[in-house]
PDB file of N, CA and C in Angstrom:
ATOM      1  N   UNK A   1     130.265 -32.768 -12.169  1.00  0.00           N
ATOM      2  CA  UNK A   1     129.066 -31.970 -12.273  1.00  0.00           C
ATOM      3  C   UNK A   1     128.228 -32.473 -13.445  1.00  0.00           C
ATOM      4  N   UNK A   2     126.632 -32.101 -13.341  1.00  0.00           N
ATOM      5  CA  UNK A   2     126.234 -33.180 -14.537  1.00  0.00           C
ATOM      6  C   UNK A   2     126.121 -31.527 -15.876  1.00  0.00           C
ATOM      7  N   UNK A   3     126.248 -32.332 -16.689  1.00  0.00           N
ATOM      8  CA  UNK A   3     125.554 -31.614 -17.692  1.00  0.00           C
ATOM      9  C   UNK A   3     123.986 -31.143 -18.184  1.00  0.00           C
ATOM     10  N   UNK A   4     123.443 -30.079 -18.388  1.00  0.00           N
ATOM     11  CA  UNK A   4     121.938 -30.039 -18.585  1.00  0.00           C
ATOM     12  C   UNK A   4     121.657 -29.712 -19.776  1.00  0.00           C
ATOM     13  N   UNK A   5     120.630 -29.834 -20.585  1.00  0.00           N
ATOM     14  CA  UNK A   5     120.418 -29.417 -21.951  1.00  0.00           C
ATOM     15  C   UNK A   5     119.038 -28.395 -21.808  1.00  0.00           C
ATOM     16  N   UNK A   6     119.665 -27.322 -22.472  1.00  0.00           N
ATOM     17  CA  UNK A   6     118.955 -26.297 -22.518  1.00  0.00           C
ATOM     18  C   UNK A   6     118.566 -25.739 -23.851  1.00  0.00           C
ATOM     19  N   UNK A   7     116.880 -25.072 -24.005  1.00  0.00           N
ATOM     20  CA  UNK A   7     116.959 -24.132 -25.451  1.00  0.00           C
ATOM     21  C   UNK A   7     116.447 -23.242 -25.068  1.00  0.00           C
ATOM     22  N   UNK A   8     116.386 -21.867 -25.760  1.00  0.00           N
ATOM     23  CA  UNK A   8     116.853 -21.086 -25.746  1.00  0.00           C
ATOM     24  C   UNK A   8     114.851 -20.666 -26.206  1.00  0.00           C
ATOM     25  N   UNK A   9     113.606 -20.254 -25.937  1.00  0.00           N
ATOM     26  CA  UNK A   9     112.698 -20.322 -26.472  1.00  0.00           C
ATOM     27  C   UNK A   9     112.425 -19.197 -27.649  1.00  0.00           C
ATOM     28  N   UNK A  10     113.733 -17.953 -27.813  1.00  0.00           N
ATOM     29  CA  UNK A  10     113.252 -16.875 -28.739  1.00  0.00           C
ATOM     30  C   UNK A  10     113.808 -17.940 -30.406  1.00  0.00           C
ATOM     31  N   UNK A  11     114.874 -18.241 -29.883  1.00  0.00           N
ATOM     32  CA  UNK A  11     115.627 -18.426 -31.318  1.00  0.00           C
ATOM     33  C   UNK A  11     115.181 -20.611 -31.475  1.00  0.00           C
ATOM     34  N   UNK A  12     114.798 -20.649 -30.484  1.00  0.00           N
ATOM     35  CA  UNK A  12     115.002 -22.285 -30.620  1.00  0.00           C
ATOM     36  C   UNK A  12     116.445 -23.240 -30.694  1.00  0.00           C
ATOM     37  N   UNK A  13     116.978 -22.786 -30.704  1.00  0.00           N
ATOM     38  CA  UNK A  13     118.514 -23.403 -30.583  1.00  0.00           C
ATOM     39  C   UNK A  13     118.760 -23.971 -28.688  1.00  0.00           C
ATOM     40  N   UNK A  14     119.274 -24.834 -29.113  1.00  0.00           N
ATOM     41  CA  UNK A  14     119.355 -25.896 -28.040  1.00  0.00           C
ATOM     42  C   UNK A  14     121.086 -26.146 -27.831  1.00  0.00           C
ATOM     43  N   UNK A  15     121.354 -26.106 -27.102  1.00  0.00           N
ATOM     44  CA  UNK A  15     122.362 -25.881 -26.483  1.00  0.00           C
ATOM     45  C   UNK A  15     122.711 -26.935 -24.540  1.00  0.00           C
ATOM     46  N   UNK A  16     124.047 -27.267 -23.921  1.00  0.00           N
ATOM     47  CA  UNK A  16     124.398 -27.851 -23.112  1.00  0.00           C
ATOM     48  C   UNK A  16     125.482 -27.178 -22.119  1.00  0.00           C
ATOM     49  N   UNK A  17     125.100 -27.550 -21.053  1.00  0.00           N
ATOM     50  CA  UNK A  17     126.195 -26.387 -19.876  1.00  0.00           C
ATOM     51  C   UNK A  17     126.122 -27.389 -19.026  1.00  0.00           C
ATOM     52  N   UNK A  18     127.650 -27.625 -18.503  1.00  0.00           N
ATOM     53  CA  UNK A  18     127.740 -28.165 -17.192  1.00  0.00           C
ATOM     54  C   UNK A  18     128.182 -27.378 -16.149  1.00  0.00           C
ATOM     55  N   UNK A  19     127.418 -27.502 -15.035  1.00  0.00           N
ATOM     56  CA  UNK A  19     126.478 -26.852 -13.794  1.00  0.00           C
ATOM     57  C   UNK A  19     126.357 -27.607 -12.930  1.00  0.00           C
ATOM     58  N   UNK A  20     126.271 -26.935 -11.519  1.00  0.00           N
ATOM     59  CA  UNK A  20     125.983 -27.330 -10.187  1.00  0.00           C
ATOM     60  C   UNK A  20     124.803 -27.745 -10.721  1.00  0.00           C
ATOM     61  N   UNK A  21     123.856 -27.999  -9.511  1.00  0.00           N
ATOM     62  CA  UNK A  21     122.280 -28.032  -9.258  1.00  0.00           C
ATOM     63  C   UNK A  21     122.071 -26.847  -9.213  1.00  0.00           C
ATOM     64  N   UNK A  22     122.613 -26.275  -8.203  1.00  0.00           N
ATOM     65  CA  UNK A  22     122.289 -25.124  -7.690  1.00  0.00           C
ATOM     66  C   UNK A  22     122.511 -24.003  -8.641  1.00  0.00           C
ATOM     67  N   UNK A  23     123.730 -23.929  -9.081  1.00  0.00           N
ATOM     68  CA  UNK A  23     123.765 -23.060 -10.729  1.00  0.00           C
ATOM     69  C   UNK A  23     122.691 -23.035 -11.696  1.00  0.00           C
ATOM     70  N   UNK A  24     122.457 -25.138 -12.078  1.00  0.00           N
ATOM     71  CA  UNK A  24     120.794 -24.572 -13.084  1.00  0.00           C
ATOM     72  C   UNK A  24     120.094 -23.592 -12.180  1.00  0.00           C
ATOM     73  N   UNK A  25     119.657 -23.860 -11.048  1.00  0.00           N
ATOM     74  CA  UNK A  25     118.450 -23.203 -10.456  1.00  0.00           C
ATOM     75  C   UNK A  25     118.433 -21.303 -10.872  1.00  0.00           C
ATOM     76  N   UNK A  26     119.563 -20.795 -10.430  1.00  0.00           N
ATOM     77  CA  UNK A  26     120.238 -19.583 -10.539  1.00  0.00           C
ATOM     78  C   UNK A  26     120.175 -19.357 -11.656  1.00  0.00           C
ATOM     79  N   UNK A  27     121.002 -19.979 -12.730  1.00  0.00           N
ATOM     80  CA  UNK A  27     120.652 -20.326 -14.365  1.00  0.00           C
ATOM     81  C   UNK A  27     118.905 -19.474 -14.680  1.00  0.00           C
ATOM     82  N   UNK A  28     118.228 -20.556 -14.811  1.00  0.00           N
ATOM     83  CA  UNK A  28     117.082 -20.748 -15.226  1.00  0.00           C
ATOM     84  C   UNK A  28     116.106 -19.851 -14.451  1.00  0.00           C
ATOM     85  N   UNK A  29     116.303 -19.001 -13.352  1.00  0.00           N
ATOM     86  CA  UNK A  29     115.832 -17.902 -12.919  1.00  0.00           C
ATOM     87  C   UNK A  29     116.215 -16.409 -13.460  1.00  0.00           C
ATOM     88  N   UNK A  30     117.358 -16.253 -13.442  1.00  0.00           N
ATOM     89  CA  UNK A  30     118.220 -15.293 -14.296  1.00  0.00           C
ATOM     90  C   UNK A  30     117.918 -15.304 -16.108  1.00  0.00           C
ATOM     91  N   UNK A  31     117.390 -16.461 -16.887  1.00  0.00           N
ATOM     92  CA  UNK A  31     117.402 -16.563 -18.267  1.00  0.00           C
ATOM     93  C   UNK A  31     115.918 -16.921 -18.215  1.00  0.00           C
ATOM     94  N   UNK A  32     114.637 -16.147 -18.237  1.00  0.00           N
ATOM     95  CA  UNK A  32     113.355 -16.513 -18.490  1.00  0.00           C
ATOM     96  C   UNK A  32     113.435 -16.837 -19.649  1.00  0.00           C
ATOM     97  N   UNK A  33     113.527 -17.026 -20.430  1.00  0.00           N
ATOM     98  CA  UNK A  33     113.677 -16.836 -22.462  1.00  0.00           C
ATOM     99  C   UNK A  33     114.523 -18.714 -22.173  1.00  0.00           C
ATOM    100  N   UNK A  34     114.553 -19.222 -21.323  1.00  0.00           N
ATOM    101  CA  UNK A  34     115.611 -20.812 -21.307  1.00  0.00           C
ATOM    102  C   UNK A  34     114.985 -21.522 -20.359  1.00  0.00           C
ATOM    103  N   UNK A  35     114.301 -22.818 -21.130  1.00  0.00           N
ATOM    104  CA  UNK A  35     113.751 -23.856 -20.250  1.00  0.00           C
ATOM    105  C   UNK A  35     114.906 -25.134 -20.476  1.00  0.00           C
ATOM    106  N   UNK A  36     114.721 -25.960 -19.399  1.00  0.00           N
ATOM    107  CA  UNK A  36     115.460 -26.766 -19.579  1.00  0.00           C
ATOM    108  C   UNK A  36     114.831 -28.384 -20.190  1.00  0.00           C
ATOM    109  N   UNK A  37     115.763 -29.047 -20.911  1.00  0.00           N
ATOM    110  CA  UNK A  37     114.781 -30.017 -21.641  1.00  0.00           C
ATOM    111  C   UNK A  37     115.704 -30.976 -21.134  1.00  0.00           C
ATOM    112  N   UNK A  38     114.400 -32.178 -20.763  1.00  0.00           N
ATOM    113  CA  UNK A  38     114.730 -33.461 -20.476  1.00  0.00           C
ATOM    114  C   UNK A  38     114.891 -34.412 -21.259  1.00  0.00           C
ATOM    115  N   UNK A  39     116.573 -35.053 -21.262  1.00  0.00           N
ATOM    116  CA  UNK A  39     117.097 -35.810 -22.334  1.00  0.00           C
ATOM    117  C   UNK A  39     116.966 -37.321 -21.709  1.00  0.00           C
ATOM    118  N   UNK A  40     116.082 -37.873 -22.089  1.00  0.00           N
ATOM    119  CA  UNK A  40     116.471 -39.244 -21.899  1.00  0.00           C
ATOM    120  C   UNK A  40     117.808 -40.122 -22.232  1.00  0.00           C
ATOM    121  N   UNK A  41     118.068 -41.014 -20.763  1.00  0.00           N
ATOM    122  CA  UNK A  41     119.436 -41.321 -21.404  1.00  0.00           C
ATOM    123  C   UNK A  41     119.397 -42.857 -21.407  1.00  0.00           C
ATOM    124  N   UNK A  42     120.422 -43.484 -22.073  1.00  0.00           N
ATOM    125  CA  UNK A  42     120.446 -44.401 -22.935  1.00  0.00           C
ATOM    126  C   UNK A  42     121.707 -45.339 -21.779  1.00  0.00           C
ATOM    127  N   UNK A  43     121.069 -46.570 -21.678  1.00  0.00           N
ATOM    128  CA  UNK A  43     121.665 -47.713 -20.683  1.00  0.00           C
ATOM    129  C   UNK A  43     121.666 -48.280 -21.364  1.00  0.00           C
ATOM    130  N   UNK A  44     123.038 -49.489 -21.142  1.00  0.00           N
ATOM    131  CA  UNK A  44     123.560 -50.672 -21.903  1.00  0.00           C
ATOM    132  C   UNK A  44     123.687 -51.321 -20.488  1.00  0.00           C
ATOM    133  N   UNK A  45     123.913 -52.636 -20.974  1.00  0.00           N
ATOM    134  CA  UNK A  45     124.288 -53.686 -20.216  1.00  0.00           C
ATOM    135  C   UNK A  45     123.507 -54.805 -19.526  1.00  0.00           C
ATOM    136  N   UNK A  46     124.080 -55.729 -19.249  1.00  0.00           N
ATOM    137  CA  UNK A  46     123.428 -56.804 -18.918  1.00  0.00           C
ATOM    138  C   UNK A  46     121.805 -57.341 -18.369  1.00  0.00           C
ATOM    139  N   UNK A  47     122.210 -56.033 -17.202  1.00  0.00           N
ATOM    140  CA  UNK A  47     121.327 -55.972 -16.332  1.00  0.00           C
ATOM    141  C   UNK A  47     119.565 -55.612 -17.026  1.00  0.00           C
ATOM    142  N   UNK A  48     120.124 -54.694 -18.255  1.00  0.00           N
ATOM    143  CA  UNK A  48     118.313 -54.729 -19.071  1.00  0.00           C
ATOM    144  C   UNK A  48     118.069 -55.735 -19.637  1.00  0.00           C
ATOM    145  N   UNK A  49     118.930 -57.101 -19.470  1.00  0.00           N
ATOM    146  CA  UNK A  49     118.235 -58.435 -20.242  1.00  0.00           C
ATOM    147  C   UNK A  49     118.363 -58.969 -18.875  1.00  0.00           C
ATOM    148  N   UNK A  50     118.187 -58.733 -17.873  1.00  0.00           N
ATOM    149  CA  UNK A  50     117.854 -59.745 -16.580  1.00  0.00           C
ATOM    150  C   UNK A  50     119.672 -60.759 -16.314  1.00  0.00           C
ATOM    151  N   UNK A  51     119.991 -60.589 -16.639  1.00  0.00           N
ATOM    152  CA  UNK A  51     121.330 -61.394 -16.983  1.00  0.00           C
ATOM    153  C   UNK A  51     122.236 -61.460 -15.298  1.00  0.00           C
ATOM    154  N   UNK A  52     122.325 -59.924 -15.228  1.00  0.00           N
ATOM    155  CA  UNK A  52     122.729 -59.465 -14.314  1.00  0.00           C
ATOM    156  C   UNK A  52     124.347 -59.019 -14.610  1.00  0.00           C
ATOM    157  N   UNK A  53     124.733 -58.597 -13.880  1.00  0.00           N
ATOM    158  CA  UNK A  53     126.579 -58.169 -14.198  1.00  0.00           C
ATOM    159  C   UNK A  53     127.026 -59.372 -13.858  1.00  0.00           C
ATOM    160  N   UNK A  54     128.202 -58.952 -14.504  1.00  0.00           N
ATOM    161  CA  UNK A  54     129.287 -60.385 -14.819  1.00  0.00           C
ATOM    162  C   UNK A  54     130.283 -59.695 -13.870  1.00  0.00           C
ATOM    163  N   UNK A  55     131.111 -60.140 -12.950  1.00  0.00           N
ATOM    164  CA  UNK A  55     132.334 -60.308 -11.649  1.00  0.00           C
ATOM    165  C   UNK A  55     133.548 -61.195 -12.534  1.00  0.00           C
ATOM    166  N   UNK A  56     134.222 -60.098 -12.649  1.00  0.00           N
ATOM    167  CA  UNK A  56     135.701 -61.114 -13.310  1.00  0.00           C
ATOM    168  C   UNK A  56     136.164 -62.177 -12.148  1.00  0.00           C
ATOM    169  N   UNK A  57     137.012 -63.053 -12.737  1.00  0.00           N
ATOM    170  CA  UNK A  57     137.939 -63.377 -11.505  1.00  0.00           C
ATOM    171  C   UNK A  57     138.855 -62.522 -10.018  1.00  0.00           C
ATOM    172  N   UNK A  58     139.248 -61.542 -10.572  1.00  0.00           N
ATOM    173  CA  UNK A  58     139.738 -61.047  -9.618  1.00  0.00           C
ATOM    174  C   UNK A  58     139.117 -60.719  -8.420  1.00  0.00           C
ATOM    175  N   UNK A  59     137.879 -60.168  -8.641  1.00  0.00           N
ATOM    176  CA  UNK A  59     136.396 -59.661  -7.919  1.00  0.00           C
ATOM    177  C   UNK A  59     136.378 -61.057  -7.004  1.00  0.00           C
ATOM    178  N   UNK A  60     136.206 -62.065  -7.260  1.00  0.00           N
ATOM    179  CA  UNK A  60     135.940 -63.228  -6.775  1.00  0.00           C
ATOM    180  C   UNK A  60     137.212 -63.869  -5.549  1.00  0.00           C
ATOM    181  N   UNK A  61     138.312 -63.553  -6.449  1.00  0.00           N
ATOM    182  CA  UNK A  61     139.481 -63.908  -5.689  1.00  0.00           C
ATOM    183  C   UNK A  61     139.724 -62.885  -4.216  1.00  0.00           C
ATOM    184  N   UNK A  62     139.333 -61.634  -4.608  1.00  0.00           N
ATOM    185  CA  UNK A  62     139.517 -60.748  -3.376  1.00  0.00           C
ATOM    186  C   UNK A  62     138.421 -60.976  -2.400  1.00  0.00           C
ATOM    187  N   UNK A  63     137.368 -61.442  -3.054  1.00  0.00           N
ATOM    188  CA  UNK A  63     135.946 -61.540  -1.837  1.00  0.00           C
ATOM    189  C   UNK A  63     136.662 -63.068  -0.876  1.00  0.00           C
ATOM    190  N   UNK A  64     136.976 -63.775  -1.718  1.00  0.00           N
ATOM    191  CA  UNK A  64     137.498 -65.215  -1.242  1.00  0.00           C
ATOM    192  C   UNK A  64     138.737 -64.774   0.055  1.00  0.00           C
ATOM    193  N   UNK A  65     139.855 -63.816  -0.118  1.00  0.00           N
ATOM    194  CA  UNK A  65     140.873 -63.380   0.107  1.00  0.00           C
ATOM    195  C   UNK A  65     140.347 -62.519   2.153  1.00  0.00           C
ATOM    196  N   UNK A  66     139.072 -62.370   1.419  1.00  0.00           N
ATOM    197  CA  UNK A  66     138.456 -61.078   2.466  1.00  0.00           C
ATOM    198  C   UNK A  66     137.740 -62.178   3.678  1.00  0.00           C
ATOM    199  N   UNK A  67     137.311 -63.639   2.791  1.00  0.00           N
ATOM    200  CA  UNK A  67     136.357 -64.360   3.681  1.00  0.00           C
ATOM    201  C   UNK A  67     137.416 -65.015   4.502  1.00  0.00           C
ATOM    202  N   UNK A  68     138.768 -65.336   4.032  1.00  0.00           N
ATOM    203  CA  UNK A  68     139.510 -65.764   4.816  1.00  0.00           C
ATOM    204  C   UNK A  68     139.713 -65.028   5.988  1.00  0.00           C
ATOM    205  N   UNK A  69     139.633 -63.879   6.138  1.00  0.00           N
ATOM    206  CA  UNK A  69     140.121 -63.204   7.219  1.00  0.00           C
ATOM    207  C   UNK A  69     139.520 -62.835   8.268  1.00  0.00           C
ATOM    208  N   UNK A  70     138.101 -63.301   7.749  1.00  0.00           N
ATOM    209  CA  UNK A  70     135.862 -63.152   8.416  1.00  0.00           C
ATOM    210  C   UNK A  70     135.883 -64.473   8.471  1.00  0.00           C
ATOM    211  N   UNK A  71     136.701 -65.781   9.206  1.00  0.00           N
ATOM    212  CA  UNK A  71     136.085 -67.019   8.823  1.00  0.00           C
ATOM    213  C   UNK A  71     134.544 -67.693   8.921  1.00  0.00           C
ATOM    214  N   UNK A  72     134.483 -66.768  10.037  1.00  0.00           N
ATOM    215  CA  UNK A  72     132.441 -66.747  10.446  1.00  0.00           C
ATOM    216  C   UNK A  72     131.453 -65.862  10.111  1.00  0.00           C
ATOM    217  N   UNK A  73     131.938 -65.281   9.387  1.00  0.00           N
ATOM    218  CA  UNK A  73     130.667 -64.269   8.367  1.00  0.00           C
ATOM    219  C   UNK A  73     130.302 -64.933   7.216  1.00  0.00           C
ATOM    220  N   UNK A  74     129.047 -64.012   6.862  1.00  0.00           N
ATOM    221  CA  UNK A  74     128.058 -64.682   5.764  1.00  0.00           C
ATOM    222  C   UNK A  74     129.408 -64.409   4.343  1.00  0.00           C
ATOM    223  N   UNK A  75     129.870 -63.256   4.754  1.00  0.00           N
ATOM    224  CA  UNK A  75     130.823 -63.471   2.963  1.00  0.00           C
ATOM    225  C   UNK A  75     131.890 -65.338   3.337  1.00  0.00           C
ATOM    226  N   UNK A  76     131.957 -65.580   4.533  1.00  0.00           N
ATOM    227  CA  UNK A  76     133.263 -66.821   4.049  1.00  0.00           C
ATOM    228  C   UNK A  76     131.803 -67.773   3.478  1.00  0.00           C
ATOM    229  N   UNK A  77     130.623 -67.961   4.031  1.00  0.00           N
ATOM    230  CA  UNK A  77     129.598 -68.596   3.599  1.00  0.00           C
ATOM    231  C   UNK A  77     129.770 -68.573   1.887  1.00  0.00           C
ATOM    232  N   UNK A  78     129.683 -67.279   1.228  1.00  0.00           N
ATOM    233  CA  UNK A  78     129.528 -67.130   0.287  1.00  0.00           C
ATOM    234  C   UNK A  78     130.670 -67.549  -0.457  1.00  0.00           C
ATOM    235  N   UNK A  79     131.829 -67.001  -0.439  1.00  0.00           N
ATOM    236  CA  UNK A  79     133.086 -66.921  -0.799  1.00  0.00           C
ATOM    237  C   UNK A  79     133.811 -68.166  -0.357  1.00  0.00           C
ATOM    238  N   UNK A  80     133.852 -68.614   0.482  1.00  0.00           N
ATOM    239  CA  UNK A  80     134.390 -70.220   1.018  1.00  0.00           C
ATOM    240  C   UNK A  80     136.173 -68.957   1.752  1.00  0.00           C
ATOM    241  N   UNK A  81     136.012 -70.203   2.504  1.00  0.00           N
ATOM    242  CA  UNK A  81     137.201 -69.299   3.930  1.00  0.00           C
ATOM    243  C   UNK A  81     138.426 -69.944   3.828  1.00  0.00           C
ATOM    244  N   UNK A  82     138.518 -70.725   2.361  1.00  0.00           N
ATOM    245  CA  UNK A  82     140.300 -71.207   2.129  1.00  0.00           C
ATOM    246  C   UNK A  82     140.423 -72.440   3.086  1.00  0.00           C
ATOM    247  N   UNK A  83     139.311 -72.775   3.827  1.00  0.00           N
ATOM    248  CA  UNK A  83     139.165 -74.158   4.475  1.00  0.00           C
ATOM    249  C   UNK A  83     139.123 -75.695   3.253  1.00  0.00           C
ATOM    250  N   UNK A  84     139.504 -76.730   4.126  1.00  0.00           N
ATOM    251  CA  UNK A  84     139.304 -78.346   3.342  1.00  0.00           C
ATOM    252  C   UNK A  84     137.798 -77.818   3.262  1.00  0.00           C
ATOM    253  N   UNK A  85     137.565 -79.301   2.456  1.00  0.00           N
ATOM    254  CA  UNK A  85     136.267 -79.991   2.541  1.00  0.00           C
ATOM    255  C   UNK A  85     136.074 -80.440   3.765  1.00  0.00           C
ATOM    256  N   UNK A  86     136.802 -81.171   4.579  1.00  0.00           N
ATOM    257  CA  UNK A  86     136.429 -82.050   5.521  1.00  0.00           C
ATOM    258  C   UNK A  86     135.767 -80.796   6.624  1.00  0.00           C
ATOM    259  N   UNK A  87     136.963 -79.791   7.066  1.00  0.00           N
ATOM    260  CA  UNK A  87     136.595 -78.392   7.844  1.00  0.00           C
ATOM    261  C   UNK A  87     135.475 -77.994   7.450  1.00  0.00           C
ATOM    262  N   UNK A  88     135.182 -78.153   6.222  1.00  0.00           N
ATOM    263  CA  UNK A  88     133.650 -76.769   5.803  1.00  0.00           C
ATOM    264  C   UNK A  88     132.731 -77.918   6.222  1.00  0.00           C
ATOM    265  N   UNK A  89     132.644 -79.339   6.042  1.00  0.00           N
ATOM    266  CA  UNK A  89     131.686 -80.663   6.467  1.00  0.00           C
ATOM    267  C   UNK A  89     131.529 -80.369   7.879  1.00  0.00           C
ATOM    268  N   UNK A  90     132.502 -80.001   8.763  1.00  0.00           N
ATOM    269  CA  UNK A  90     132.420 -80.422  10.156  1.00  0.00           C
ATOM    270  C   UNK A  90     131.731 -78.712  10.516  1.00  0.00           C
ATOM    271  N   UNK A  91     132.202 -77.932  10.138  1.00  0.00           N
ATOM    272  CA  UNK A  91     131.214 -76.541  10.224  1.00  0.00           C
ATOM    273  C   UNK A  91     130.052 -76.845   9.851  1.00  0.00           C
ATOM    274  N   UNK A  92     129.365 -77.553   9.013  1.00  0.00           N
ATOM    275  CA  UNK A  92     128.159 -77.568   8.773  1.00  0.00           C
ATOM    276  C   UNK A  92     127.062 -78.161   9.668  1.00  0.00           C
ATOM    277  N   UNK A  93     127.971 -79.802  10.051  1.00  0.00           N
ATOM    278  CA  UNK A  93     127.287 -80.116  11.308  1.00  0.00           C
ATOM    279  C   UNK A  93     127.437 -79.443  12.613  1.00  0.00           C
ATOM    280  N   UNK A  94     128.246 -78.631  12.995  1.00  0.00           N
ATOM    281  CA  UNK A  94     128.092 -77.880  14.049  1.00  0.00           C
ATOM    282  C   UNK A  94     127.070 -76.945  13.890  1.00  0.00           C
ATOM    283  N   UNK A  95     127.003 -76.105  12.974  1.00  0.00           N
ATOM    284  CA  UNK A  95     125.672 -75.241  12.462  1.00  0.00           C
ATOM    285  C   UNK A  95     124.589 -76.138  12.930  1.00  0.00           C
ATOM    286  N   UNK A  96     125.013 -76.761  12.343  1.00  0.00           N
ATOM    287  CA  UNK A  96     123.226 -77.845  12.458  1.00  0.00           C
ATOM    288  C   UNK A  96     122.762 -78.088  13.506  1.00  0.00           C
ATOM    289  N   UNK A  97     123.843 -78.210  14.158  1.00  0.00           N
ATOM    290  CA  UNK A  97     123.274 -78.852  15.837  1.00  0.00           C
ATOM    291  C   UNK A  97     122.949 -77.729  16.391  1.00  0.00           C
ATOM    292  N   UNK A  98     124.025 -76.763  15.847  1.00  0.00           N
ATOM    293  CA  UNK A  98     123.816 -75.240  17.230  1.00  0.00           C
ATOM    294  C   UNK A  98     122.127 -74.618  16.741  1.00  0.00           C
ATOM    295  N   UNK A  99     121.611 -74.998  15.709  1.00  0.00           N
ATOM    296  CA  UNK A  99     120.175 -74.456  15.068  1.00  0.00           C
ATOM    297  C   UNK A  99     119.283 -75.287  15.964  1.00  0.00           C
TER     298      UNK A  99
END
């Protein structure tokens, strides 16, 4: 459930309750004297420098693990399907021709 931040408008004291949606609504109808205040919230990570997320190995190994088992879907494309070189060469010219 998320948390909401609330004050209180007689005394000014500001205060936090975690609540349905539907509870604030009920909330904040029931308590005229309590508006609710919007807290901006605070993001880390890669993705606000354009970077993008980082995929450990394992992430990689299971997509690889998954393309083996899809040998003709876009993930073995992506992921490679545990095939040679020579196999993924001769898939390519078949692609080519069948285009």
């Amino acid at each position: 459930m998320p948390t909401y931040r609330f004050k209180n408008l007689n005394s000014g004291d500001e205060y936090d309750k975690t609540m349905s949606i539907d509870e604030r609504e009920k909330y904040l109808k029931t308590h005229p004297l309590v508006t609710q205040i919007i807290v901006p919230i605070a993001l880390a990570g890669d993705h606000l420098m354009g970077v993008g997320p980082k995929v450990d190995g394992g992430f990689n190994e299971r997509m690889g693990q998954i393309a083996e088992a899809h040998p003709t879907s876009p993930l073995a494309d992506r992921y490679g399907s545990g095939k040679t070189n020579a196999q993924i060469k001769a898939k390519s010219i078949v692609d080519k021709h069948n285009k």
